[in-house]
N, C-alpha and C. Protein backbone atom coordinates (compact mmCIF):
# COMPACT_ATOMS: atom_id res chain seq x y z
N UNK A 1 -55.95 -89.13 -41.80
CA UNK A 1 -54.51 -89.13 -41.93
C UNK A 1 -54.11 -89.96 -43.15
N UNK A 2 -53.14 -89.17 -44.01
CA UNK A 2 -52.57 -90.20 -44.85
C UNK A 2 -51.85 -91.16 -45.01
N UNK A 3 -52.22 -92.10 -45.42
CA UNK A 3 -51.54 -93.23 -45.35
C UNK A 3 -50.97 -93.80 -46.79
N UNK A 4 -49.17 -93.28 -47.10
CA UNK A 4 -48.86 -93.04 -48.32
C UNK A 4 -47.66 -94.63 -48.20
N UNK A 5 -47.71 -94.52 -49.85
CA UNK A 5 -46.79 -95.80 -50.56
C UNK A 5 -46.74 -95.41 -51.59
N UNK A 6 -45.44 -96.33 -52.18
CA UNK A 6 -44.85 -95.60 -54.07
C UNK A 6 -45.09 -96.67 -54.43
N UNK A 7 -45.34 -96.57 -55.81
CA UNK A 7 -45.58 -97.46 -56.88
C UNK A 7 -44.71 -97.11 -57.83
N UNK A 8 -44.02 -97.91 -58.69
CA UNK A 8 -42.90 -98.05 -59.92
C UNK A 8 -43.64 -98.60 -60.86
N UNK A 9 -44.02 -98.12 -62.15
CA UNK A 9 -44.19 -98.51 -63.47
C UNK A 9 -43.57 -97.58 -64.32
N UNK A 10 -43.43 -98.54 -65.71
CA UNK A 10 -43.43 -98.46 -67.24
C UNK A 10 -43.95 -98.86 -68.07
N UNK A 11 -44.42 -97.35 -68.45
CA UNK A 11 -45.33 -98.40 -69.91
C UNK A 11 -45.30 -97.33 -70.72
N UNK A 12 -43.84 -96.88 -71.89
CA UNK A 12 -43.95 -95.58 -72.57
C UNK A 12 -43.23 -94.97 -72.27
N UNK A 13 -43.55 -93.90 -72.90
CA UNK A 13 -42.65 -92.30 -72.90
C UNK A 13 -43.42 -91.89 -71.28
N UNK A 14 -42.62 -91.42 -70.34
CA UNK A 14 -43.02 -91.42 -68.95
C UNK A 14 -44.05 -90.10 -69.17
N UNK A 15 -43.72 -89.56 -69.93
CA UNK A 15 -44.75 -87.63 -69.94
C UNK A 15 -45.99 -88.39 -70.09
N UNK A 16 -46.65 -89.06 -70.94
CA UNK A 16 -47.95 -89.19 -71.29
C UNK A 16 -48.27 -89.93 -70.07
N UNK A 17 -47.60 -91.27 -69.21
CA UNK A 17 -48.35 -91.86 -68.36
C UNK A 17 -48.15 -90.83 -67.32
N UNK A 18 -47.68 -90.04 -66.96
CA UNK A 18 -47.13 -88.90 -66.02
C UNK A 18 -48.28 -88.43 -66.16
N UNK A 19 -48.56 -87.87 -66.95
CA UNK A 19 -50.08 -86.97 -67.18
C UNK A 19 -51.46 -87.28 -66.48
N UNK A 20 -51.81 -88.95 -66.89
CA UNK A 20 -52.76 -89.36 -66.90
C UNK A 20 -52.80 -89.49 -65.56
N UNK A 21 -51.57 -89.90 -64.91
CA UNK A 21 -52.01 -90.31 -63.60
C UNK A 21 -51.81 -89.19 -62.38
N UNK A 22 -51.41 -88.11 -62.50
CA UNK A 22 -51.54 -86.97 -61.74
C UNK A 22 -52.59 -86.62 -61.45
N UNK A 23 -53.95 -86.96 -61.91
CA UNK A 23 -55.39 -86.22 -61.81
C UNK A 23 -56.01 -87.88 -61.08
N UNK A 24 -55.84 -88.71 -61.03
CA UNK A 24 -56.37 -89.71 -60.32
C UNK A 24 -56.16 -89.80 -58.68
N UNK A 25 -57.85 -90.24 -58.34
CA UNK A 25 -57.90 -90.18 -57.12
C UNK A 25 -56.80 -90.76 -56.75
N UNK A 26 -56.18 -90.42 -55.22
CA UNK A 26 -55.31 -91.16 -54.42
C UNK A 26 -53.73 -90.82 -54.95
N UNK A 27 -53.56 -90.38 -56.13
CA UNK A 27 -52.08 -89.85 -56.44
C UNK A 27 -52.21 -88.49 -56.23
N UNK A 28 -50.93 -88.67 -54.77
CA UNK A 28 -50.32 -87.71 -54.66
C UNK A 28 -49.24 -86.80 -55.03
N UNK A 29 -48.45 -87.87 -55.70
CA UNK A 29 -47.24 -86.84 -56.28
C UNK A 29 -46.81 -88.12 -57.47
N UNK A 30 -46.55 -86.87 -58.39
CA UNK A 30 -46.00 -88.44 -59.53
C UNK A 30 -44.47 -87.72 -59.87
N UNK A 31 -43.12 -88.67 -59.77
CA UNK A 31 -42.01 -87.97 -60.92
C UNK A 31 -41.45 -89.29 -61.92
N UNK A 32 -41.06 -88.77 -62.97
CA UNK A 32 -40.52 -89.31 -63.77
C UNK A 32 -38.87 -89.22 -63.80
N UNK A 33 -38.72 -90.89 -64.58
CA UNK A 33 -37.39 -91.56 -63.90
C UNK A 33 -37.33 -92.52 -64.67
N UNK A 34 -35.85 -93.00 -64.25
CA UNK A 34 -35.38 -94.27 -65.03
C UNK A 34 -35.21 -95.33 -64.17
N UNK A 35 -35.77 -97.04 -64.88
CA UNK A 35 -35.29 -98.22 -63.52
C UNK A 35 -34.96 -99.20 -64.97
N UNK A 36 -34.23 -100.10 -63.78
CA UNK A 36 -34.01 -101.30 -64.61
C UNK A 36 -33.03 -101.43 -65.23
N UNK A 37 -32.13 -100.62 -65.10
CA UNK A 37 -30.96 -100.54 -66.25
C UNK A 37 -29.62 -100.95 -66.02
N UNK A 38 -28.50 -100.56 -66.97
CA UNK A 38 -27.60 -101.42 -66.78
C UNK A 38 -26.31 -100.16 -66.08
N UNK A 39 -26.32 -98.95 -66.00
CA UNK A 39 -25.86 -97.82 -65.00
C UNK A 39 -26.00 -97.10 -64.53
N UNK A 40 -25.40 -96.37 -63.47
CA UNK A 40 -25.85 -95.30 -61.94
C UNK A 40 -25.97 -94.06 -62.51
N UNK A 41 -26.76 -93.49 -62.10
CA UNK A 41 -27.11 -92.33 -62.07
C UNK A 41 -27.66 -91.72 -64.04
N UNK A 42 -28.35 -92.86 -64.36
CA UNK A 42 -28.56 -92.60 -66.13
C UNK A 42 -29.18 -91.08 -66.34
N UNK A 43 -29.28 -90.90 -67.36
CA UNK A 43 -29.84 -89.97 -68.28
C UNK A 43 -30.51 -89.89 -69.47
N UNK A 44 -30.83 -88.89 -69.71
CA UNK A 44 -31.85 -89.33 -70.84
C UNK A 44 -31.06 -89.63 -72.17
N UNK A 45 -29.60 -88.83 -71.58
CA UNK A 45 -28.90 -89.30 -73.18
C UNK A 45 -27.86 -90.46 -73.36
N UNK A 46 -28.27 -91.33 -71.63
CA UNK A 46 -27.23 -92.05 -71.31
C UNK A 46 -28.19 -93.48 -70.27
N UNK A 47 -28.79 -94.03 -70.73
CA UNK A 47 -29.58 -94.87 -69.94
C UNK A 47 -29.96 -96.23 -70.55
N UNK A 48 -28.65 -97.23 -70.34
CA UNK A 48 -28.90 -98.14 -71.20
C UNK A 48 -29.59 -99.51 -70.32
N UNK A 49 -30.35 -99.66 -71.08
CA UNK A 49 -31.93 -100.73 -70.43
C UNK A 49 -32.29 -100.15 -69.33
N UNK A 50 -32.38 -98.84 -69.08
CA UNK A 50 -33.05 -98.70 -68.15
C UNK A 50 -34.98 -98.50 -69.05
N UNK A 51 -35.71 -98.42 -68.31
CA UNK A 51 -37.20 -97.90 -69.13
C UNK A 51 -37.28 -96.40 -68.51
N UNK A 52 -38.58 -95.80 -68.69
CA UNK A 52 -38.77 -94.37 -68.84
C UNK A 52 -40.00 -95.25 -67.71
N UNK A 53 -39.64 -94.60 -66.64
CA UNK A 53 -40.62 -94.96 -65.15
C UNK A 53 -41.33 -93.55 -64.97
N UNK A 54 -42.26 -94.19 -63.96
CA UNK A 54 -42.82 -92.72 -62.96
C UNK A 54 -42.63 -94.04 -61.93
N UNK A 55 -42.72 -92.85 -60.78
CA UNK A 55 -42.80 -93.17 -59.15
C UNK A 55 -43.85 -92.49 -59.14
N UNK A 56 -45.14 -93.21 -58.07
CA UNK A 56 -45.91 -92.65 -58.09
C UNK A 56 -46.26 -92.61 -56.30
N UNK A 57 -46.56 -91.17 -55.52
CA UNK A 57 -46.79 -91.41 -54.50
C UNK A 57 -48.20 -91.62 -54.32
N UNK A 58 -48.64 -92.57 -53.45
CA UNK A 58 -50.66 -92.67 -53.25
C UNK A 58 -50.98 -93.01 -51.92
N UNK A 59 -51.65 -92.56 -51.48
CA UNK A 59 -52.71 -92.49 -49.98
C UNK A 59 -53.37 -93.99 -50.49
N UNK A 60 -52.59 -95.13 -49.47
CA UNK A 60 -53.89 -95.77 -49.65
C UNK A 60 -55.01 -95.71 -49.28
N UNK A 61 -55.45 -95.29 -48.27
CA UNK A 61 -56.59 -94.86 -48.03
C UNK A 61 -57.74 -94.25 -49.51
N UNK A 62 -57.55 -94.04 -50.33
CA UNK A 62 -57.87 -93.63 -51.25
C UNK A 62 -57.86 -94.00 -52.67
N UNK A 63 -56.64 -95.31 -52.76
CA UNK A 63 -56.70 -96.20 -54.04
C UNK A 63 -55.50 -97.03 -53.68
N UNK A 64 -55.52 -98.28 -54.45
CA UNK A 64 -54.80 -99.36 -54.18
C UNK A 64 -53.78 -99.83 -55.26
N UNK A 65 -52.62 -100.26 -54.75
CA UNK A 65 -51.88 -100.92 -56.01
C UNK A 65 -52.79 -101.45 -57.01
N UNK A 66 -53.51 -102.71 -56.77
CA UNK A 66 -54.24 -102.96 -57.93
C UNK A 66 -55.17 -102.16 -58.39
N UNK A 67 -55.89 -101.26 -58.12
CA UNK A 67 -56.31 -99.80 -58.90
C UNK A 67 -55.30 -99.49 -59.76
N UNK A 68 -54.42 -99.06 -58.99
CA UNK A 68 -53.40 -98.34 -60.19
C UNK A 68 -53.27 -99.41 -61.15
N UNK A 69 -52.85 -100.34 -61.09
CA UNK A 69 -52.40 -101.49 -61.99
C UNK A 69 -53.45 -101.37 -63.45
N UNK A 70 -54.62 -101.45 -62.73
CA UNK A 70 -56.25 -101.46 -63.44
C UNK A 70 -55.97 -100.33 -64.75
N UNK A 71 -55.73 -98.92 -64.28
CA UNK A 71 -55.27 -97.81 -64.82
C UNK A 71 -54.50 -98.11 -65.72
N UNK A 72 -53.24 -98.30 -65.38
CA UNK A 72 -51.92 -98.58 -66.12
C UNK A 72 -52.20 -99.28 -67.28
N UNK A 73 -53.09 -100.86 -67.39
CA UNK A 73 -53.19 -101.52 -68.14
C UNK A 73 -54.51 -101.01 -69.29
N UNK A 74 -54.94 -99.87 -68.76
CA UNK A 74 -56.10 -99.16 -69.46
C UNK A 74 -55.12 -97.81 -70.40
N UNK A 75 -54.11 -97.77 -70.17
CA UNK A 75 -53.70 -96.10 -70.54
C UNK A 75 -52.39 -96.42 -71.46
N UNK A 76 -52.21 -97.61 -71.67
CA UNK A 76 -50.97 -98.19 -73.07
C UNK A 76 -51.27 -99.47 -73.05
N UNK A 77 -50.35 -99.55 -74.15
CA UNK A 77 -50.57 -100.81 -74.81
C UNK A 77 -49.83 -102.17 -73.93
N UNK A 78 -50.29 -103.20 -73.75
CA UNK A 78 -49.17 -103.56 -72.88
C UNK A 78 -48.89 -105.27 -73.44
N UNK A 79 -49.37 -105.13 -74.76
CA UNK A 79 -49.07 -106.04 -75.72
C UNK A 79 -48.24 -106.04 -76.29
N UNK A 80 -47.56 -104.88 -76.75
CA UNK A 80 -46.79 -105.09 -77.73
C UNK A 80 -45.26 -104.48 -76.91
N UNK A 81 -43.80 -105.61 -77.40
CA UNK A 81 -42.85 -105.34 -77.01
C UNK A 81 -41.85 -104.04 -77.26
N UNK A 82 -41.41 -103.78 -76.38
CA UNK A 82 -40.26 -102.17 -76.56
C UNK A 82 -41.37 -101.52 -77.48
N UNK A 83 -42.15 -101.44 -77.32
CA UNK A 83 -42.90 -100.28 -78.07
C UNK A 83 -44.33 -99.54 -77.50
N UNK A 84 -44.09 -98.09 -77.83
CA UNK A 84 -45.84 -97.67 -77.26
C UNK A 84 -45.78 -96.39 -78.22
N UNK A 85 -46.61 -96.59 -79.03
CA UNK A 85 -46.24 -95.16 -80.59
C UNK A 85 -45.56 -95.24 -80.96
N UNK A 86 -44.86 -94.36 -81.40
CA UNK A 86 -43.88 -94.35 -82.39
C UNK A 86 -42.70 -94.74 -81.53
N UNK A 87 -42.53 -94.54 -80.22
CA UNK A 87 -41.28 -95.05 -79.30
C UNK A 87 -40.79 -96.30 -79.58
N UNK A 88 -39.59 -96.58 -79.53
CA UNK A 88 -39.40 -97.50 -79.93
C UNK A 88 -37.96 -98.13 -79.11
N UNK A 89 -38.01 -99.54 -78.42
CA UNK A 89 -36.68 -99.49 -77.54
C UNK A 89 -36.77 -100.28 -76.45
N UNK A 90 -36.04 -100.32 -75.67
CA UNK A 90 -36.31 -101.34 -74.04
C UNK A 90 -36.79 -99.97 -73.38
N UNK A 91 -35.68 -98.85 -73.34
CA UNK A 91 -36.70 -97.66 -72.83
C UNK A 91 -37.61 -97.80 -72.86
N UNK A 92 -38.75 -98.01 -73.46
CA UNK A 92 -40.51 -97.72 -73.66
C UNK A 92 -40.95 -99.25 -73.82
N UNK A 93 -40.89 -99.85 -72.90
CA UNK A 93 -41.04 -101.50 -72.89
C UNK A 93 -42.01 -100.88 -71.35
N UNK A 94 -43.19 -102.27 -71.40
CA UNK A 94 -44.13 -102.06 -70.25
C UNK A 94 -43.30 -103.16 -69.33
N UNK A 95 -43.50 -102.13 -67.82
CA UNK A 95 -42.62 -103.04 -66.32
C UNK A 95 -43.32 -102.68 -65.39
N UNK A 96 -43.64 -103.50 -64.39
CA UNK A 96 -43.78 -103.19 -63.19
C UNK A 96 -43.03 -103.66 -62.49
N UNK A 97 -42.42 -102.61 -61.69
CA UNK A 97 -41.61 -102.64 -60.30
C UNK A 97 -41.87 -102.80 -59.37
N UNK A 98 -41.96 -104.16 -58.96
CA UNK A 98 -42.48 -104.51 -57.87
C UNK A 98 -41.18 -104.30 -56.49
N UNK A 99 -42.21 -104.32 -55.24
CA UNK A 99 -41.12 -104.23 -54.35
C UNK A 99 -41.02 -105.06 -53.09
N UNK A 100 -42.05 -106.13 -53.28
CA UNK A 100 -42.26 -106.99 -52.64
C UNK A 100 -43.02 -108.27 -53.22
N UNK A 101 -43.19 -109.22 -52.46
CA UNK A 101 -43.96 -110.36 -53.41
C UNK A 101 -45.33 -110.23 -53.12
N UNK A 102 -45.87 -109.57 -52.23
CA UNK A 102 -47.57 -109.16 -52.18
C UNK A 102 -47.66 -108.01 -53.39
N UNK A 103 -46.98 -107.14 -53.92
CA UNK A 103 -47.25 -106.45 -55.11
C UNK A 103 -46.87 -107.31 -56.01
N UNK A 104 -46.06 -108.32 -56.42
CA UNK A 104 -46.24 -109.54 -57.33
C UNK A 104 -46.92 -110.35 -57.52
N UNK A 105 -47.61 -110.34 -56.67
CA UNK A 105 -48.66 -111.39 -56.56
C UNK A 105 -49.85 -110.27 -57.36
N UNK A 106 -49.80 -109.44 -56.42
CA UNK A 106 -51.29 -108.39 -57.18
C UNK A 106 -51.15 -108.41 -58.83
N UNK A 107 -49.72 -107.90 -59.14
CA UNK A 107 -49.31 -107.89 -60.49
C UNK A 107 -49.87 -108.98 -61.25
N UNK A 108 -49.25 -110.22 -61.04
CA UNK A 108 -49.88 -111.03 -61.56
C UNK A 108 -51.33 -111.69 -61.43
N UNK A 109 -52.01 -111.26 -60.71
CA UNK A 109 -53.44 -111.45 -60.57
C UNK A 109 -54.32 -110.47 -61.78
N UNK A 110 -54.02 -109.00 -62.04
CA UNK A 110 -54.07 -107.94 -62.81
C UNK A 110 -53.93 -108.67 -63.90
N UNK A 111 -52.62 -109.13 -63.98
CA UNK A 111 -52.59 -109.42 -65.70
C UNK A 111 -53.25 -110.84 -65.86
N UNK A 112 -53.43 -111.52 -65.17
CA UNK A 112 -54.08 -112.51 -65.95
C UNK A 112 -56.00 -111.71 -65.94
N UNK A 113 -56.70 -111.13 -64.67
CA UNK A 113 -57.62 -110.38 -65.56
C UNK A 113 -58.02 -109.61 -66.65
N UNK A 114 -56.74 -109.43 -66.63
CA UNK A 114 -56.39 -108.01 -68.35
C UNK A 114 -56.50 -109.36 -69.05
N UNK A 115 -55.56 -110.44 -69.08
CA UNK A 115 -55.86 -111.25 -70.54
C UNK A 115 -56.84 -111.90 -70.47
N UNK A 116 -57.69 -112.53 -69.45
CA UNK A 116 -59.35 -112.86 -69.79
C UNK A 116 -60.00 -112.28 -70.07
N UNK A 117 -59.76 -110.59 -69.94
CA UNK A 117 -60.85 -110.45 -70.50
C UNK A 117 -60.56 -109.93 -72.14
N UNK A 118 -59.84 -110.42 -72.84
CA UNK A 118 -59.60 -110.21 -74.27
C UNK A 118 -59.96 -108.90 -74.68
N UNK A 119 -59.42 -107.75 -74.22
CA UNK A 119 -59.89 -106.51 -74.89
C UNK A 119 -58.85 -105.62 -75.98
N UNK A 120 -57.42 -106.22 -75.52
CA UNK A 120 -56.13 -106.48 -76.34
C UNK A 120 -56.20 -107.30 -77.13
N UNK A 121 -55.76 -106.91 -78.80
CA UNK A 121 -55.70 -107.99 -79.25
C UNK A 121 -54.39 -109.16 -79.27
N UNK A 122 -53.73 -108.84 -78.35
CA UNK A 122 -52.84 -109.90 -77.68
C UNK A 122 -52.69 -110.11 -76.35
N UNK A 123 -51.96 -110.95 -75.95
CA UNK A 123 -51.53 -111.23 -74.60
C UNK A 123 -50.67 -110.23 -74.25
N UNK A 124 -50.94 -109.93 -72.96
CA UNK A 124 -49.86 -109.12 -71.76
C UNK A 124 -48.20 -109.63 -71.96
N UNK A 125 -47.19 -108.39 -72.37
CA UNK A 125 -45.80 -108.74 -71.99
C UNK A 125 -45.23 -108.19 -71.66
N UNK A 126 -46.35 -107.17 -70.61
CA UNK A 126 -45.52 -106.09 -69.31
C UNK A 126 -44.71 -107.59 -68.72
N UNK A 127 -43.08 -107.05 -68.42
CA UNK A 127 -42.05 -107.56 -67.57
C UNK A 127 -42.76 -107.10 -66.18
N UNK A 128 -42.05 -108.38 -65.38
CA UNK A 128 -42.21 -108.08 -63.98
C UNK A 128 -41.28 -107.99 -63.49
N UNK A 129 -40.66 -106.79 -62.68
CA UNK A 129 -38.93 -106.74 -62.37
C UNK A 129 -39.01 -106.51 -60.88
N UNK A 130 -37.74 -106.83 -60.29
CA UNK A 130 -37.97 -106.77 -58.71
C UNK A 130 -37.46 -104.64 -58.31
N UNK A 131 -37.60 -104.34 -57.87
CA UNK A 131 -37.78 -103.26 -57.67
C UNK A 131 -36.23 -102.96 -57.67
N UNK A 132 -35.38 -101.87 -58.52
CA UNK A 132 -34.25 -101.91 -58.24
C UNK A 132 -34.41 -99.94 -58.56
N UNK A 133 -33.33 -99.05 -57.82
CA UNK A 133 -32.84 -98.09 -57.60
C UNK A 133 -33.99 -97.01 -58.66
N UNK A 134 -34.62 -96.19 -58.41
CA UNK A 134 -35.30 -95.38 -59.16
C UNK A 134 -34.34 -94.32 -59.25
N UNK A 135 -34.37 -93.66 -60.74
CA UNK A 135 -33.25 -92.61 -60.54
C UNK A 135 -34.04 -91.26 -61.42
N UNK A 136 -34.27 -90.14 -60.50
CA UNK A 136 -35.50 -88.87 -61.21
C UNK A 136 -35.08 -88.98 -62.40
N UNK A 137 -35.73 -88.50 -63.31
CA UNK A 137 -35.14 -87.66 -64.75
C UNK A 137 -35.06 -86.42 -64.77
N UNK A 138 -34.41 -85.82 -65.37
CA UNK A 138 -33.62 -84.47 -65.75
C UNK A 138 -34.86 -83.47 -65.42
N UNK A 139 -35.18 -82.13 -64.39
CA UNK A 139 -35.82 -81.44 -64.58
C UNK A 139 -37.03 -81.28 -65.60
N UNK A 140 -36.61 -80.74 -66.61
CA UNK A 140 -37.15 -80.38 -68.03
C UNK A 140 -38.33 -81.98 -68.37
N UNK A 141 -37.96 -82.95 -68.24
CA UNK A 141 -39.21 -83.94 -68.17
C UNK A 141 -40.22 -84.30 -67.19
N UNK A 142 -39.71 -83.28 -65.53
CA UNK A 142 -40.75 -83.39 -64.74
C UNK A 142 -42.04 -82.77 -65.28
N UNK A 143 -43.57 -83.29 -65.38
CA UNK A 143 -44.30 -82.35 -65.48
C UNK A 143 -44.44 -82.08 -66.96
N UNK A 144 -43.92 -83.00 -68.03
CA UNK A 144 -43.27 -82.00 -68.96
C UNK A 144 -44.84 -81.47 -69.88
N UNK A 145 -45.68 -82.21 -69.87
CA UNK A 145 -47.10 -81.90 -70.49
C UNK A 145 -47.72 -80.79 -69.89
N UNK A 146 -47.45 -80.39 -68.84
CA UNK A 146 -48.04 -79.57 -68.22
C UNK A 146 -47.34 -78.11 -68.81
N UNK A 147 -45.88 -78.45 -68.90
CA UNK A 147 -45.46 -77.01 -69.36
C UNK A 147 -45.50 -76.82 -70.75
N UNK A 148 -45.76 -78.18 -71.34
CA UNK A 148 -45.87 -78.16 -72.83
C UNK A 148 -46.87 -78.87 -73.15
N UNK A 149 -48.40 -78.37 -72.74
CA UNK A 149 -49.41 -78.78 -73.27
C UNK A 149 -50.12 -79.51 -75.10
N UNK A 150 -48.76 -79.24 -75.55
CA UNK A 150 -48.85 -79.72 -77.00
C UNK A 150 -48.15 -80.58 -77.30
N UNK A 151 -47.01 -81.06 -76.34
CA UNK A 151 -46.42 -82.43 -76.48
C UNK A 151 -47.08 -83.45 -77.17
N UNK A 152 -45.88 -84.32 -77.24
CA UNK A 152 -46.52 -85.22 -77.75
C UNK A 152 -46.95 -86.79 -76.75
N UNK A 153 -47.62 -87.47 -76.96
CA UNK A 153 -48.02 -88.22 -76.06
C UNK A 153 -48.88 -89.50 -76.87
N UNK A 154 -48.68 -90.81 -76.59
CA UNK A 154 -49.24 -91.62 -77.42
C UNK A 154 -50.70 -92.48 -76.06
N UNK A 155 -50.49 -92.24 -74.98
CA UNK A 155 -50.88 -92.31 -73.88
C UNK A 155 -52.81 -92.00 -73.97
N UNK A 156 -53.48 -92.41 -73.81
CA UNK A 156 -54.79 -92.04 -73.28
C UNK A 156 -55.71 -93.33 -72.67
N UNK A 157 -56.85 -93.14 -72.37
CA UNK A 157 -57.94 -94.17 -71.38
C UNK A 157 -58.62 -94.57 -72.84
N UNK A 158 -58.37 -95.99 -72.53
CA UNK A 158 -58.74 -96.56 -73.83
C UNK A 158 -60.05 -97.74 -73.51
N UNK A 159 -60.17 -97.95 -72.00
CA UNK A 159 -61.40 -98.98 -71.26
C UNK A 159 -61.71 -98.63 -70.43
N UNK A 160 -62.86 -98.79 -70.19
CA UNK A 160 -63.45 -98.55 -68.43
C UNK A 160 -62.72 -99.92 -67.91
N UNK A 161 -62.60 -100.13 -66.32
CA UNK A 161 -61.79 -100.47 -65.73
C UNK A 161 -61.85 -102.38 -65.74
N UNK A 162 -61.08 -102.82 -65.47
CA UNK A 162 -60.78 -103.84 -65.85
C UNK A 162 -61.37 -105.34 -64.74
N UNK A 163 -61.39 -104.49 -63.74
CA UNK A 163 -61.45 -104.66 -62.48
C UNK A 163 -62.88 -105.52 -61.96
N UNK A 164 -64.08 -104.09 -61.84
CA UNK A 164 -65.21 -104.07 -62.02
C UNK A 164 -66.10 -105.44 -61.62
N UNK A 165 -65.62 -106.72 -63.03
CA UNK A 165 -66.43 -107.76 -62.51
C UNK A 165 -65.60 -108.86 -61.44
N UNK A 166 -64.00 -108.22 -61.10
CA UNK A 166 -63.29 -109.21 -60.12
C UNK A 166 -63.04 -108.62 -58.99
N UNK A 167 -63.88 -107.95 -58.87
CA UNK A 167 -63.29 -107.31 -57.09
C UNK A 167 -63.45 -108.19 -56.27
N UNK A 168 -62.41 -108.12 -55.43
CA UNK A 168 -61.83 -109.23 -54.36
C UNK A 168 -61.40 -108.66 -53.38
């Protein structure tokens, strides 16, 4: 039986991390969305500080917040501020949405393994935000790699996992 929970991140243009994480064990459903921002019901042509999120649904039974986390910090950059490619903005700023303080806690356990082990050449300045209102994005960006396999995407697996020598 499944045993499901959502996860909230940003890190980017949501299509490329959308992509990557649809084919990973334990995600069940991914959509893309806006959090964090400063009004209701945003848009893509109207979304000020919000970032470019996915919601991600996952069986824990099958992978864990800090898995995903592991992922996330493997698949963008999460050094460098409002930026991931050519994106440029608080939109495309790295966040995790946490929704409790046991996923804050994980969060911050994650990133201080990401910065020991120096594989960035800077320090971590994914924001940590408390979980506020996820709002879908417009059709046409659900999925959008899938219907437009030539998109563009700055997004790919850039380390084996981060994890590995701290399992706990």
């Amino acid at each position: 039986m499944k045993n499901t929970k959502k996860a909230y991140i940003a890190g980017g243009c949501f299509w490329g991390m959308e992509d990557l994480f649809r084919t990973r064990p334990g995600i069940l459903d991914t959509e893309v969305g806006y959090m964090g921002g400063k009004n209701e019901n945003p848009t893509y042509q109207n979304h000020p500080g919000h970032a470019e999120a996915i919601e991600l649904t996952y069986d824990m039974n099958e992978t864990s917040f800090r898995e995903i986390l592991d992922f996330f910090f493997r698949v963008h950059d999460p050094t460098t501020i409002n930026r991931q490619g050519n994106d440029r903005g608080d939109s495309y700023r790295s966040a995790i949405f946490y929704q409790n303080e046991e996923e804050k806690k994980v969060a911050e356990e994650v990133i201080h393994i990401v910065d020991a082990a120096q594989r960035w050449s800077g320090k971590v300045v994914t924001t940590l935000e408390a979980y506020s209102e996820f709002w879908p994005a417009e059709s046409y960006h659900q999925d959008y790699l899938v219907k437009n396999p030539n998109g563009y995407t700055c997004h790919f697996e850039r380390f084996d996992t981060f994890l590995e020598e701290n399992v706990q």
